[in-house]
Structure formats: C-alpha cells, structure tokens
N, C-alpha and C. Protein backbone atom coordinates (compact mmCIF):
# COMPACT_ATOMS: atom_id res chain seq x y z
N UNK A 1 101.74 95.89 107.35
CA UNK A 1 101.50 97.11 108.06
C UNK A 1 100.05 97.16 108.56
N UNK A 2 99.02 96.88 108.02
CA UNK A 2 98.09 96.90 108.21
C UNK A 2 97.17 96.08 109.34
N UNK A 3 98.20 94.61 109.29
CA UNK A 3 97.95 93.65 109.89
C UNK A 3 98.75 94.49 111.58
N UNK A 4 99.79 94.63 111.35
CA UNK A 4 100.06 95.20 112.15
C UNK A 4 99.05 96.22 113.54
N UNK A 5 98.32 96.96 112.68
CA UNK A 5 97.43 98.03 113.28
C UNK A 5 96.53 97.29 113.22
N UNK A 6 96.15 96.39 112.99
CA UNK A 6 94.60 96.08 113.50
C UNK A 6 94.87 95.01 114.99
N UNK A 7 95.95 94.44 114.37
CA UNK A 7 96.38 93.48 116.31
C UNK A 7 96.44 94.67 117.29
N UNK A 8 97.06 95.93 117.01
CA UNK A 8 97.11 96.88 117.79
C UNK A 8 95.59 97.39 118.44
N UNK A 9 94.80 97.21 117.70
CA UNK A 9 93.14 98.16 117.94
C UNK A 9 92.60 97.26 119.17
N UNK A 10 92.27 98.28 119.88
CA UNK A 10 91.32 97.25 121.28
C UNK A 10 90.06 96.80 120.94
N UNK A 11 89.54 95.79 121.32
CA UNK A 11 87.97 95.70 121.60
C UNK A 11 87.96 94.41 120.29
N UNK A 12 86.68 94.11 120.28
CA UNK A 12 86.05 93.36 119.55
C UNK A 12 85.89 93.32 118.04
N UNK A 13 85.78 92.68 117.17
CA UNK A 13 85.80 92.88 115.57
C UNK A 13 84.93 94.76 115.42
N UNK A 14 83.58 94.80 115.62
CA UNK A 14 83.13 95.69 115.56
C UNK A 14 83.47 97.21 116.08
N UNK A 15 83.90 97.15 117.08
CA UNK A 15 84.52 98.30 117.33
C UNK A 15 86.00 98.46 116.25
N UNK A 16 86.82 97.69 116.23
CA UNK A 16 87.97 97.96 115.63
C UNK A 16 87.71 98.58 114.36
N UNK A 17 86.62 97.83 113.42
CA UNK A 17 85.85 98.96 112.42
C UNK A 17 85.46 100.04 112.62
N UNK A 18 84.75 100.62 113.27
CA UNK A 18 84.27 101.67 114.18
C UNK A 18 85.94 102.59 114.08
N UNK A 19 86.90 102.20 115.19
CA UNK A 19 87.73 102.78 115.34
C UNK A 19 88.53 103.19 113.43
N UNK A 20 88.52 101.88 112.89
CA UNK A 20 89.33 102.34 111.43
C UNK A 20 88.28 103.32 110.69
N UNK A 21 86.85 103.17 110.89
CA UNK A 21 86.32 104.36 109.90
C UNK A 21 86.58 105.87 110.38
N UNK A 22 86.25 105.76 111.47
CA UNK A 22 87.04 107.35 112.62
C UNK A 22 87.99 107.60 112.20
N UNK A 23 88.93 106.40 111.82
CA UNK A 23 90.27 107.24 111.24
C UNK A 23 90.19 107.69 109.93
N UNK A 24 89.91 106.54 109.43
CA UNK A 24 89.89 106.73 107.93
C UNK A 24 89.25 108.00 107.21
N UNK A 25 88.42 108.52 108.31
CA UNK A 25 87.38 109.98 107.98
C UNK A 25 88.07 111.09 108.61
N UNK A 26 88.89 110.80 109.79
CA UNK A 26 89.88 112.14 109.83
C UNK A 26 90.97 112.14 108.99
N UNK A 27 91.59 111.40 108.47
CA UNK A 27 92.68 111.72 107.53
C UNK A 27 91.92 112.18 105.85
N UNK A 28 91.02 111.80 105.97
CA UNK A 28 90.55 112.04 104.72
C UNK A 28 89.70 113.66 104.88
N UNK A 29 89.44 114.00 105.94
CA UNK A 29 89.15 115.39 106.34
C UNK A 29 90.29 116.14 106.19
N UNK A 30 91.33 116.11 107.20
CA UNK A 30 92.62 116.61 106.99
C UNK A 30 93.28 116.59 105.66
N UNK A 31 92.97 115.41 104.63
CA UNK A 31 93.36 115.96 103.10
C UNK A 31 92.74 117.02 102.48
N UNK A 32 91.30 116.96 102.80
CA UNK A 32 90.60 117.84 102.29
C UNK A 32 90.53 118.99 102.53
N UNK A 33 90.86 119.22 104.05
CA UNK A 33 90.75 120.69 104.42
C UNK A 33 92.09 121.52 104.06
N UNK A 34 93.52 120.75 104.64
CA UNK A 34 94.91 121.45 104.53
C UNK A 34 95.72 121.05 103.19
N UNK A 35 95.80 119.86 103.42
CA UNK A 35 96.75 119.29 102.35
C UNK A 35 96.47 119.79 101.13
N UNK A 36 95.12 119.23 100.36
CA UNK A 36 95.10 119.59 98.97
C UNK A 36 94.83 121.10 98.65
N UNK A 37 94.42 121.58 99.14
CA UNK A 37 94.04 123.20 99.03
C UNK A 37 95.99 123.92 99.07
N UNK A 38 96.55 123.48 99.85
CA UNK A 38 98.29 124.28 100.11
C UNK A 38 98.80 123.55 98.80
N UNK A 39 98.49 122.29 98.48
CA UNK A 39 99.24 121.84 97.31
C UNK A 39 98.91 122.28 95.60
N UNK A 40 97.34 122.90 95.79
CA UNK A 40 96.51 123.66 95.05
C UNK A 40 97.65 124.62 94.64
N UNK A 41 97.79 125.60 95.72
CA UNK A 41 98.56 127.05 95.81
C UNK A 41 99.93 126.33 95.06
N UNK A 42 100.70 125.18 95.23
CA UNK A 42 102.34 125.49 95.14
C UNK A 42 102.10 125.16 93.24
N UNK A 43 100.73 124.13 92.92
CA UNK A 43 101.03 123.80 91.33
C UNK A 43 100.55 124.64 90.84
N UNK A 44 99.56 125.10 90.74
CA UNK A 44 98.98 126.36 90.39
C UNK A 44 99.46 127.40 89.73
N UNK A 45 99.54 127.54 88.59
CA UNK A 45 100.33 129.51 88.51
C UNK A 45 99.42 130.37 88.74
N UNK A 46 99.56 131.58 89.15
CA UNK A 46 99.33 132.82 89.09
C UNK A 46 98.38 132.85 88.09
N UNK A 47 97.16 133.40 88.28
CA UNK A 47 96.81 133.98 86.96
C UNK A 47 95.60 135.55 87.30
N UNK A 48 96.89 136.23 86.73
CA UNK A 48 96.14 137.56 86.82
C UNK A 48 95.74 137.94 85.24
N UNK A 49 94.66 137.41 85.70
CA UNK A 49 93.70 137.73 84.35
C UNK A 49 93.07 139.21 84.31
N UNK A 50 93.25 140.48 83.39
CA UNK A 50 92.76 141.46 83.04
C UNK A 50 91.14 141.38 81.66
N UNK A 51 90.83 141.69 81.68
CA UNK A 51 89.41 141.79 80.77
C UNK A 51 89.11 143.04 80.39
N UNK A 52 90.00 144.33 79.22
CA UNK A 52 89.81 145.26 78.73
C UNK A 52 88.73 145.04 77.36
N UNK A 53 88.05 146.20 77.24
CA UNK A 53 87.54 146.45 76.43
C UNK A 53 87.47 147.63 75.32
C-alpha cells in the first residue's frame, strides 16, 4: 500500500517527502481536532459530580 502511494506522488525524492509530511500532519490534525475529542464523548460516562457540605 504504501509502495503503492509513493509511485503515485509527483516530483522528485524530496518533494514526495514534503508532500507525505503535509499529509501525515493533516491527518494527524484531523485526529486531534474531531476524531479523538467525539470518541472522548461516546467512552466517557457522565459524571455529574455534586460537592455538598
């Protein structure tokens, strides 16, 4: 698979790096911003914590 996508990438050794870190930093943005935060919410319980005295 991998081999796959890199015959796919245009340009020269250096750019094709270039192009895989660009990716590699938006998907890893997009985990960080949507994914893990919604998957946060579904494992997560509830916790309504009260503190009487």
């Amino acid at each position: 698979m991998y081999a796959a996508l890199w015959r796919i990438l245009p340009g020269p050794i250096w750019v094709r790096i270039l192009i895989v870190v660009v990716l590699l930093a938006a998907v890893l943005f997009a985990l960080a911003t949507w994914v893990f935060p919604w998957i946060d919410d579904l494992t997560t319980p509830a916790q309504d914590v009260t503190v009487e005295q």
